[in-house]
C-alpha atoms as a PDB file:
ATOM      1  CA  UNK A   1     -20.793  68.305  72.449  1.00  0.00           C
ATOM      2  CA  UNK A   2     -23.155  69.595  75.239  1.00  0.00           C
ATOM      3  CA  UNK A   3     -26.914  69.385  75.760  1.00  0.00           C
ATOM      4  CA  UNK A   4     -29.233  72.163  75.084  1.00  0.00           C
ATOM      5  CA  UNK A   5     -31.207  73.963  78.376  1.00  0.00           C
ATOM      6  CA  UNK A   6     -34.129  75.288  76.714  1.00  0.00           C
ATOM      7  CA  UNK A   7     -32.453  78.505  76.699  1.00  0.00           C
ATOM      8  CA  UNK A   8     -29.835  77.918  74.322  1.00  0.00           C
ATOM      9  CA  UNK A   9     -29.140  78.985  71.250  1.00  0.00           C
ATOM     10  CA  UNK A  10     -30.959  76.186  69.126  1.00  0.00           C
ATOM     11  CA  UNK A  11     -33.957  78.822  68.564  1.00  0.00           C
ATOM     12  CA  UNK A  12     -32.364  81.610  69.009  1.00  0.00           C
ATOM     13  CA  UNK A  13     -30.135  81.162  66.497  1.00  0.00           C
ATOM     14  CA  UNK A  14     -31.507  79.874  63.807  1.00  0.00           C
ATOM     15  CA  UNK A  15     -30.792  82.724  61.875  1.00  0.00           C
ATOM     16  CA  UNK A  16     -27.320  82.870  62.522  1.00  0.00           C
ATOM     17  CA  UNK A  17     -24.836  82.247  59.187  1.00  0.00           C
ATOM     18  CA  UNK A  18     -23.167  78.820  59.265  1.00  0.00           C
ATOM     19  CA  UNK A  19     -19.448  77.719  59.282  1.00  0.00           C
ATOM     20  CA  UNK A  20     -16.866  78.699  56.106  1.00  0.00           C
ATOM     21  CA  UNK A  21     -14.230  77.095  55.072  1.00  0.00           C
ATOM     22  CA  UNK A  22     -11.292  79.053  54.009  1.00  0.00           C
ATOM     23  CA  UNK A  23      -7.269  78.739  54.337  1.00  0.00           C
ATOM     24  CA  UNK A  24      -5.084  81.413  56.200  1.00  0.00           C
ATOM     25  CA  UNK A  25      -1.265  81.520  57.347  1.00  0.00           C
ATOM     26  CA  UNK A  26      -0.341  79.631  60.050  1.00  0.00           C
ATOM     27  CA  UNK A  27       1.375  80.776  63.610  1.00  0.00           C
ATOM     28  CA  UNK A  28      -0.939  83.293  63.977  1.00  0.00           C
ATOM     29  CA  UNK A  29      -2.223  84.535  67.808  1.00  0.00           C
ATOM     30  CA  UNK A  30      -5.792  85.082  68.489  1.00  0.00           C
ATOM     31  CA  UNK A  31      -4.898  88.632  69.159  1.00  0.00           C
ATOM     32  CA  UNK A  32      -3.676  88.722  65.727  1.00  0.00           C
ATOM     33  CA  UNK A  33      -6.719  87.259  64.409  1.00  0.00           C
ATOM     34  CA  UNK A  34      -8.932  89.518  66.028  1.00  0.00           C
ATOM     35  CA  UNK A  35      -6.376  92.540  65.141  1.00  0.00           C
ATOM     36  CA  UNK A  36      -6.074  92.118  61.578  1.00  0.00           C
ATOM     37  CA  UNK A  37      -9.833  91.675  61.125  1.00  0.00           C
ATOM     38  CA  UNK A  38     -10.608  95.065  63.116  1.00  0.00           C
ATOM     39  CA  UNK A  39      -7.690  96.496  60.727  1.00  0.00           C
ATOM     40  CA  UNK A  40     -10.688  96.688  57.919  1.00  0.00           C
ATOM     41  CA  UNK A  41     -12.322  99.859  58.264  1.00  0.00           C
ATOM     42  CA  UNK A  42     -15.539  99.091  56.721  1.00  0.00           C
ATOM     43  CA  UNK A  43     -16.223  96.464  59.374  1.00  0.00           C
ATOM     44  CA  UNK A  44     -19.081  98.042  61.931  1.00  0.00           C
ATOM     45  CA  UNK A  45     -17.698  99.993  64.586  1.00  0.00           C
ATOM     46  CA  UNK A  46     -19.347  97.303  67.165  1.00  0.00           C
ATOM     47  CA  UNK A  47     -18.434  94.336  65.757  1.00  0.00           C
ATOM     48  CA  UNK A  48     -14.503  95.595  66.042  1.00  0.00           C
ATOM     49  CA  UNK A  49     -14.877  96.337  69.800  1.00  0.00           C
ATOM     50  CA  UNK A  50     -16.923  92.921  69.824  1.00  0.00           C
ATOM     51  CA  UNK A  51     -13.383  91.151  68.135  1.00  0.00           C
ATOM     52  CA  UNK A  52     -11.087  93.679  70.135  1.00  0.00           C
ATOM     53  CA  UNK A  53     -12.665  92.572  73.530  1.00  0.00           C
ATOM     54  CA  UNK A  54     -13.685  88.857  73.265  1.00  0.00           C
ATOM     55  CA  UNK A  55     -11.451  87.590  70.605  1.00  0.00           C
ATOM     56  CA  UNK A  56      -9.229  85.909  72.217  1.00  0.00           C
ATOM     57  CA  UNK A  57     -11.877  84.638  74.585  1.00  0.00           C
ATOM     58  CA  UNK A  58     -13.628  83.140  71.829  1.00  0.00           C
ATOM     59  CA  UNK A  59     -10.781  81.539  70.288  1.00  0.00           C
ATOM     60  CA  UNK A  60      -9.789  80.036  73.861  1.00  0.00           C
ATOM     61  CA  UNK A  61     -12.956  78.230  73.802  1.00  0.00           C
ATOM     62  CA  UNK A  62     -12.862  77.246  69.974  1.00  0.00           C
ATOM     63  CA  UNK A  63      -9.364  75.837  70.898  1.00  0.00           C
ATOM     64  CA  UNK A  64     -10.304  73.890  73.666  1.00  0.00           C
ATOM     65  CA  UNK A  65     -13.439  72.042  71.733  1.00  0.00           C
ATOM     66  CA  UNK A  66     -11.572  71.936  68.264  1.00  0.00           C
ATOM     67  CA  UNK A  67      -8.227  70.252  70.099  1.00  0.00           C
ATOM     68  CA  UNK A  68      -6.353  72.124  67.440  1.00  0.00           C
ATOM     69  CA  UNK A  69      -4.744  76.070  67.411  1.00  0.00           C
ATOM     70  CA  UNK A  70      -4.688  76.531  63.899  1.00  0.00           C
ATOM     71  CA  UNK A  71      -8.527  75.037  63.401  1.00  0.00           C
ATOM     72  CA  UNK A  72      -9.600  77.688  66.069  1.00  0.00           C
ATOM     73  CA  UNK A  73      -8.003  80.477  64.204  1.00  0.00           C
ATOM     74  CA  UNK A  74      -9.862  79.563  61.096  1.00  0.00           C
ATOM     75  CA  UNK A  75     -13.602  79.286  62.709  1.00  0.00           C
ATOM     76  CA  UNK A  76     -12.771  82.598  64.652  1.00  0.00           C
ATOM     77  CA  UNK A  77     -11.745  84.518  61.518  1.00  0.00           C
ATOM     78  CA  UNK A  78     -15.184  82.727  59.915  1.00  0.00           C
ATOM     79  CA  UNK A  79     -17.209  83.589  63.021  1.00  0.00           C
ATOM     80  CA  UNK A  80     -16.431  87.150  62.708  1.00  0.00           C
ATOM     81  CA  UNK A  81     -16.673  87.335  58.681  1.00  0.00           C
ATOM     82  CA  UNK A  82     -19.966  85.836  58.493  1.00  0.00           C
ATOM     83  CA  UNK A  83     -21.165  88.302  61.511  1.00  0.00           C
ATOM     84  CA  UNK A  84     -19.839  90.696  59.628  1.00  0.00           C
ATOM     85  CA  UNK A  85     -21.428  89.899  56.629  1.00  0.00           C
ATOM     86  CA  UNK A  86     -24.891  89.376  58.102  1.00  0.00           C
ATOM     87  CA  UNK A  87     -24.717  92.491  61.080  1.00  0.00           C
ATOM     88  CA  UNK A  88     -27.834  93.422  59.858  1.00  0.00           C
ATOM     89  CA  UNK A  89     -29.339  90.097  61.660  1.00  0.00           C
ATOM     90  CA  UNK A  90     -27.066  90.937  64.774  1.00  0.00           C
ATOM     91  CA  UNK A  91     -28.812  94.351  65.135  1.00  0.00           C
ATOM     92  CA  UNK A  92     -32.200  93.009  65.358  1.00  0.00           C
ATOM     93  CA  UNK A  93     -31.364  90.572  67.971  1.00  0.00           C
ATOM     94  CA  UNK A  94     -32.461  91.232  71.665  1.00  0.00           C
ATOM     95  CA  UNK A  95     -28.973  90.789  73.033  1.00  0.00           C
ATOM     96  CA  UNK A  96     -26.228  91.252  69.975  1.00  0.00           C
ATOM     97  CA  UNK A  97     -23.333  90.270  72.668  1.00  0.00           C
ATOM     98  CA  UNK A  98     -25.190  86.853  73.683  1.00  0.00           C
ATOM     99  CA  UNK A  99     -26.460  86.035  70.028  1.00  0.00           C
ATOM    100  CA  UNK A 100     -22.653  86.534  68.814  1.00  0.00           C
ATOM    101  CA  UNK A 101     -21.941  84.292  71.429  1.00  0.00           C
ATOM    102  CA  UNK A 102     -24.394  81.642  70.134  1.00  0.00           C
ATOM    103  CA  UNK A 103     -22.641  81.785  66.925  1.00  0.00           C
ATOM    104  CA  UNK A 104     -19.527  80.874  68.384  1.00  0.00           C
ATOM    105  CA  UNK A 105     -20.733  77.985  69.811  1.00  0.00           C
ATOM    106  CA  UNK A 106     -23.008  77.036  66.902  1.00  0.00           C
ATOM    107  CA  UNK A 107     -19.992  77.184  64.540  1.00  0.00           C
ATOM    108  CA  UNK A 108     -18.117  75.068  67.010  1.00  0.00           C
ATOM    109  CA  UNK A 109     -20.876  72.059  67.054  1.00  0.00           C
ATOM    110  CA  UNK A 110     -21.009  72.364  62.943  1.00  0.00           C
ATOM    111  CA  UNK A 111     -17.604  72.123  62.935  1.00  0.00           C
ATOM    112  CA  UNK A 112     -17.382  69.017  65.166  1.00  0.00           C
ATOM    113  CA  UNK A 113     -20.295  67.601  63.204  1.00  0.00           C
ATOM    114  CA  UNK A 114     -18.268  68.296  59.653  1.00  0.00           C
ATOM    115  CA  UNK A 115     -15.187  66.541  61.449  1.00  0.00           C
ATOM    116  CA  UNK A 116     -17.254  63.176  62.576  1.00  0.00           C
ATOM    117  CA  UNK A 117     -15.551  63.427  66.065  1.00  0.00           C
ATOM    118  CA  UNK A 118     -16.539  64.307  69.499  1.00  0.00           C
ATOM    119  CA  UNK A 119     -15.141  67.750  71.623  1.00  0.00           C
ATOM    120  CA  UNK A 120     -11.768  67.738  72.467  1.00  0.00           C
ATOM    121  CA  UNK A 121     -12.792  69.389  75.814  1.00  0.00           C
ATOM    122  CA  UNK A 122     -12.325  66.375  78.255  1.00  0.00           C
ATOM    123  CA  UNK A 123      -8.708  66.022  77.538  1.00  0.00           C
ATOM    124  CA  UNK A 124      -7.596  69.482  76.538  1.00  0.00           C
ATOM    125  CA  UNK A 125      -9.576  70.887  79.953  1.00  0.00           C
ATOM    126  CA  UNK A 126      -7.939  68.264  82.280  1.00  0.00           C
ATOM    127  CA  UNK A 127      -4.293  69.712  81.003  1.00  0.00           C
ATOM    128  CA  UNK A 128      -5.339  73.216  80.863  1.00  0.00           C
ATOM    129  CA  UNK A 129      -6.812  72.910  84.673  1.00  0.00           C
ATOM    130  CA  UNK A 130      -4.136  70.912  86.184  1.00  0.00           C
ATOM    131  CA  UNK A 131      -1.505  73.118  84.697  1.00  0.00           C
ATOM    132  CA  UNK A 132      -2.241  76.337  86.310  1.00  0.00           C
ATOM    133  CA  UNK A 133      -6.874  76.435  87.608  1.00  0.00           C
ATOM    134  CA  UNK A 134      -7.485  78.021  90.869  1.00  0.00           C
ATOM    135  CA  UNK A 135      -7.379  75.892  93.838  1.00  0.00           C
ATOM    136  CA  UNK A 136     -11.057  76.096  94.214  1.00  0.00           C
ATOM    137  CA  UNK A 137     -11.233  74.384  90.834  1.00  0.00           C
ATOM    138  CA  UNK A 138      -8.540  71.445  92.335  1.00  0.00           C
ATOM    139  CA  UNK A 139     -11.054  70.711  95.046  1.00  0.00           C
ATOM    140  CA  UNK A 140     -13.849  69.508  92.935  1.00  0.00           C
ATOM    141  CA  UNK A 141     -11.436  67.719  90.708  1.00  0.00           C
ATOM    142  CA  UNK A 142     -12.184  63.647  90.791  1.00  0.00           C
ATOM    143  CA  UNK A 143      -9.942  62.480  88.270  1.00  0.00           C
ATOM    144  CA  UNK A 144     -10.760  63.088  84.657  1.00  0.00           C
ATOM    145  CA  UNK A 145     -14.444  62.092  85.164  1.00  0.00           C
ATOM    146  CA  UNK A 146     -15.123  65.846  86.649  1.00  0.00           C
ATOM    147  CA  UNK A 147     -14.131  67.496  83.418  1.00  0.00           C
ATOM    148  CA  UNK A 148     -16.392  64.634  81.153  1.00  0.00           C
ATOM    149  CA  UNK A 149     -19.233  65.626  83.251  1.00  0.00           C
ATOM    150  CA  UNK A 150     -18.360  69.409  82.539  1.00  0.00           C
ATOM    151  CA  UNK A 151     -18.641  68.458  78.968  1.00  0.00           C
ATOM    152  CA  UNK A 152     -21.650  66.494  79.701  1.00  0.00           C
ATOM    153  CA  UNK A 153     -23.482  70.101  81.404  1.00  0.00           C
ATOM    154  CA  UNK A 154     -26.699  72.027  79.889  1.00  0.00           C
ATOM    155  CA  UNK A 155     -24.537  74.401  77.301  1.00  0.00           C
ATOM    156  CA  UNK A 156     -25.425  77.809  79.015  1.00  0.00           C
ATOM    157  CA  UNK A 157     -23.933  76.215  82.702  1.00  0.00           C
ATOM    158  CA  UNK A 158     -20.976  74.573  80.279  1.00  0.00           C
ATOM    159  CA  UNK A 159     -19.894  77.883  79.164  1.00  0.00           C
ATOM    160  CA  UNK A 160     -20.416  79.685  82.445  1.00  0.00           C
ATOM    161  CA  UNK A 161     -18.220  76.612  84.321  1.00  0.00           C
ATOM    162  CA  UNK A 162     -15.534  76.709  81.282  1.00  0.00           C
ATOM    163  CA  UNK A 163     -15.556  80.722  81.421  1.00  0.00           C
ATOM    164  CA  UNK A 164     -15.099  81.053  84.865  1.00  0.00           C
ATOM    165  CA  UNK A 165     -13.310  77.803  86.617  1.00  0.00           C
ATOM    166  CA  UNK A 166     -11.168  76.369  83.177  1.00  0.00           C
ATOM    167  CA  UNK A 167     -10.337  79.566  81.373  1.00  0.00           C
ATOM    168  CA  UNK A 168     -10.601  81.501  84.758  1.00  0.00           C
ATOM    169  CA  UNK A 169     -11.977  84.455  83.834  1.00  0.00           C
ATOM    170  CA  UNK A 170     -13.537  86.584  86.137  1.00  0.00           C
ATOM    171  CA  UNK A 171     -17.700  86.439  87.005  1.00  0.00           C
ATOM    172  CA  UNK A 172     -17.768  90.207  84.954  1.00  0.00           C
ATOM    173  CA  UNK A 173     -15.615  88.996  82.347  1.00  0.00           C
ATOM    174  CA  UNK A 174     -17.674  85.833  81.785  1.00  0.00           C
ATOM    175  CA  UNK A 175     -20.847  87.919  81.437  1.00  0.00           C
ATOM    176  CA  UNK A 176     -19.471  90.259  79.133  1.00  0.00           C
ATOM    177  CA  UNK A 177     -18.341  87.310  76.748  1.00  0.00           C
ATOM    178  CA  UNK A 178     -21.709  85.527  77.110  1.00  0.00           C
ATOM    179  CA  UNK A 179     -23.690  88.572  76.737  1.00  0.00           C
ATOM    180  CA  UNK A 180     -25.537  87.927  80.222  1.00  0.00           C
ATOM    181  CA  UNK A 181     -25.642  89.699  83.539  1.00  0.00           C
ATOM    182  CA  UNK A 182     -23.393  88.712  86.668  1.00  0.00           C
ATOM    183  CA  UNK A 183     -26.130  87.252  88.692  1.00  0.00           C
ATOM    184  CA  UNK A 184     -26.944  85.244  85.456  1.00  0.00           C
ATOM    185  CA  UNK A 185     -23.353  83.762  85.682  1.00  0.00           C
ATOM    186  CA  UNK A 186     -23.706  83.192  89.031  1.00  0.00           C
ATOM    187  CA  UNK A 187     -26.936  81.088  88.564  1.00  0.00           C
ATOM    188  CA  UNK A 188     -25.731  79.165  86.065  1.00  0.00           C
ATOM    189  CA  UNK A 189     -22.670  78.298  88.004  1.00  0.00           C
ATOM    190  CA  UNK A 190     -25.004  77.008  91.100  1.00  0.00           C
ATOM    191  CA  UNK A 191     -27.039  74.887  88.764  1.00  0.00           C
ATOM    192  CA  UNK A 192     -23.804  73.426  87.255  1.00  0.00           C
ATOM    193  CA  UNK A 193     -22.022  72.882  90.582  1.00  0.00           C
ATOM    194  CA  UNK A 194     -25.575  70.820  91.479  1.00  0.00           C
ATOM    195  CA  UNK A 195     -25.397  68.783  88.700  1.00  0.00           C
ATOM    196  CA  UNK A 196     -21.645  67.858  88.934  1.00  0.00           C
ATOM    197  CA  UNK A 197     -22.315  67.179  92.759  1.00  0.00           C
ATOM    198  CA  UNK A 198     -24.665  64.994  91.878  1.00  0.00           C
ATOM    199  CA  UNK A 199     -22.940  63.142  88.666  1.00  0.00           C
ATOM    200  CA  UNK A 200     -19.638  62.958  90.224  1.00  0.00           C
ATOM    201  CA  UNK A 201     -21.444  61.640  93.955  1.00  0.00           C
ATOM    202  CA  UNK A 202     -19.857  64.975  95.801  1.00  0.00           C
ATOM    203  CA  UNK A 203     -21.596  66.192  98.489  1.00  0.00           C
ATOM    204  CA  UNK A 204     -23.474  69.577  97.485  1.00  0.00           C
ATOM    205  CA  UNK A 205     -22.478  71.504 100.600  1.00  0.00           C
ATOM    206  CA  UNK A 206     -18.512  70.579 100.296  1.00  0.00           C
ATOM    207  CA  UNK A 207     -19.210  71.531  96.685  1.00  0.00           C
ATOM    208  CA  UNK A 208     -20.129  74.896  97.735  1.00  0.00           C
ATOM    209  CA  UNK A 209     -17.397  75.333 100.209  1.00  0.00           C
ATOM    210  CA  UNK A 210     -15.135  74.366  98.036  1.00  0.00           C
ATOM    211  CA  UNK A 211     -16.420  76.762  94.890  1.00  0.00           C
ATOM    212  CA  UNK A 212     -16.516  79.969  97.707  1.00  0.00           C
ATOM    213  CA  UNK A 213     -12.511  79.201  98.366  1.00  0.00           C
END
């Protein structure tokens, strides 16, 4: 799907449980996802604000890799069972909010490895950004080729472009969900706007300009 920085969650992870495979109703929303598994009361009281707060968010981003709703409700509801089930490794972690991120997205490559196909992200980004991204967003689009070099972005500055700019949450939002600081959203975004300058042949400065809109 997307490279690894160095600071991803490759090492950091290695710890974390893998992908399940279960069946479960379709239709459902990701709030109901998240809501019926923070209906269990013997869940930990911080993983149920973790699924009451980023839930959705997660299943946004599952969605747009996956291609397919009712795949992304499945490896949500298994993202949150096996943290669940293994909380005791999320409490020893440095940063519990990024390492449950790192989950997310390690489920997401397994699960794109157990399908034999590439992300959906190219395709399903393109729609989702031409159907309603901020205009800042419209000036560094270059045909379909800006949202393959998205894809094509360290992971850390993938999820901080896709966070911000495709999903359009805000910077505070976005740090919250990755488990970093504002200022670490921030740099990742200037490293990623850098890179897609330079793959797409913009000119850094317009880039900028345009990003600041």
């Amino acid at each position: 799907m997307v490279g690894i920085d160095g600071g991803g969650r490759a090492d950091a992870h290695d710890d974390a449980p893998g992908p399940r495979t279960h069946q479960d109703p379709p239709g459902r929303t990701p709030e109901a996802t998240a809501a019926n598994l923070a209906a269990d009361t013997t869940l930990p009281n911080d993983l149920v604000a973790l699924m009451v707060m980023h839930g959705e968010a997660y299943w946004k981003y599952a969605h747009l890799h996956l291609g397919d709703a009712d795949a992304a409700d499945d490896l949500v509801d298994d993202v949150f069972a096996d943290l669940a089930a293994h909380w005791d490794v999320v409490l020893r972690q440095e940063n519990a909010g990024e390492y449950c991120w790192g989950v997310l997205r390690a489920t997401v490559d397994d699960a794109l490895v157990g399908l034999a196909r590439p992300s959906a992200f190219t395709s399903a980004a393109f729609t989702v950004a031409m159907n309603g991204a901020r205009e800042a967003f419209r000036a560094l689009e270059s045909g379909i080729g800006l949202f393959a070099a998205i894809g094509d972005l360290p992971e850390r500055q993938h999820d901080a472009v896709v966070l911000t700019y495709v999903l359009d949450y805000p910077i505070v939002t976005a740090a919250r969900i990755m488990g970093i600081t504002k200022g670490g959203v921030y740099s990742l975004r200037r490293d990623a706007r850098r890179r897609l300058a330079a793959a797409l042949d913009l000119d850094e400065q317009t880039a900028e300009k345009a990003e600041e809109q």
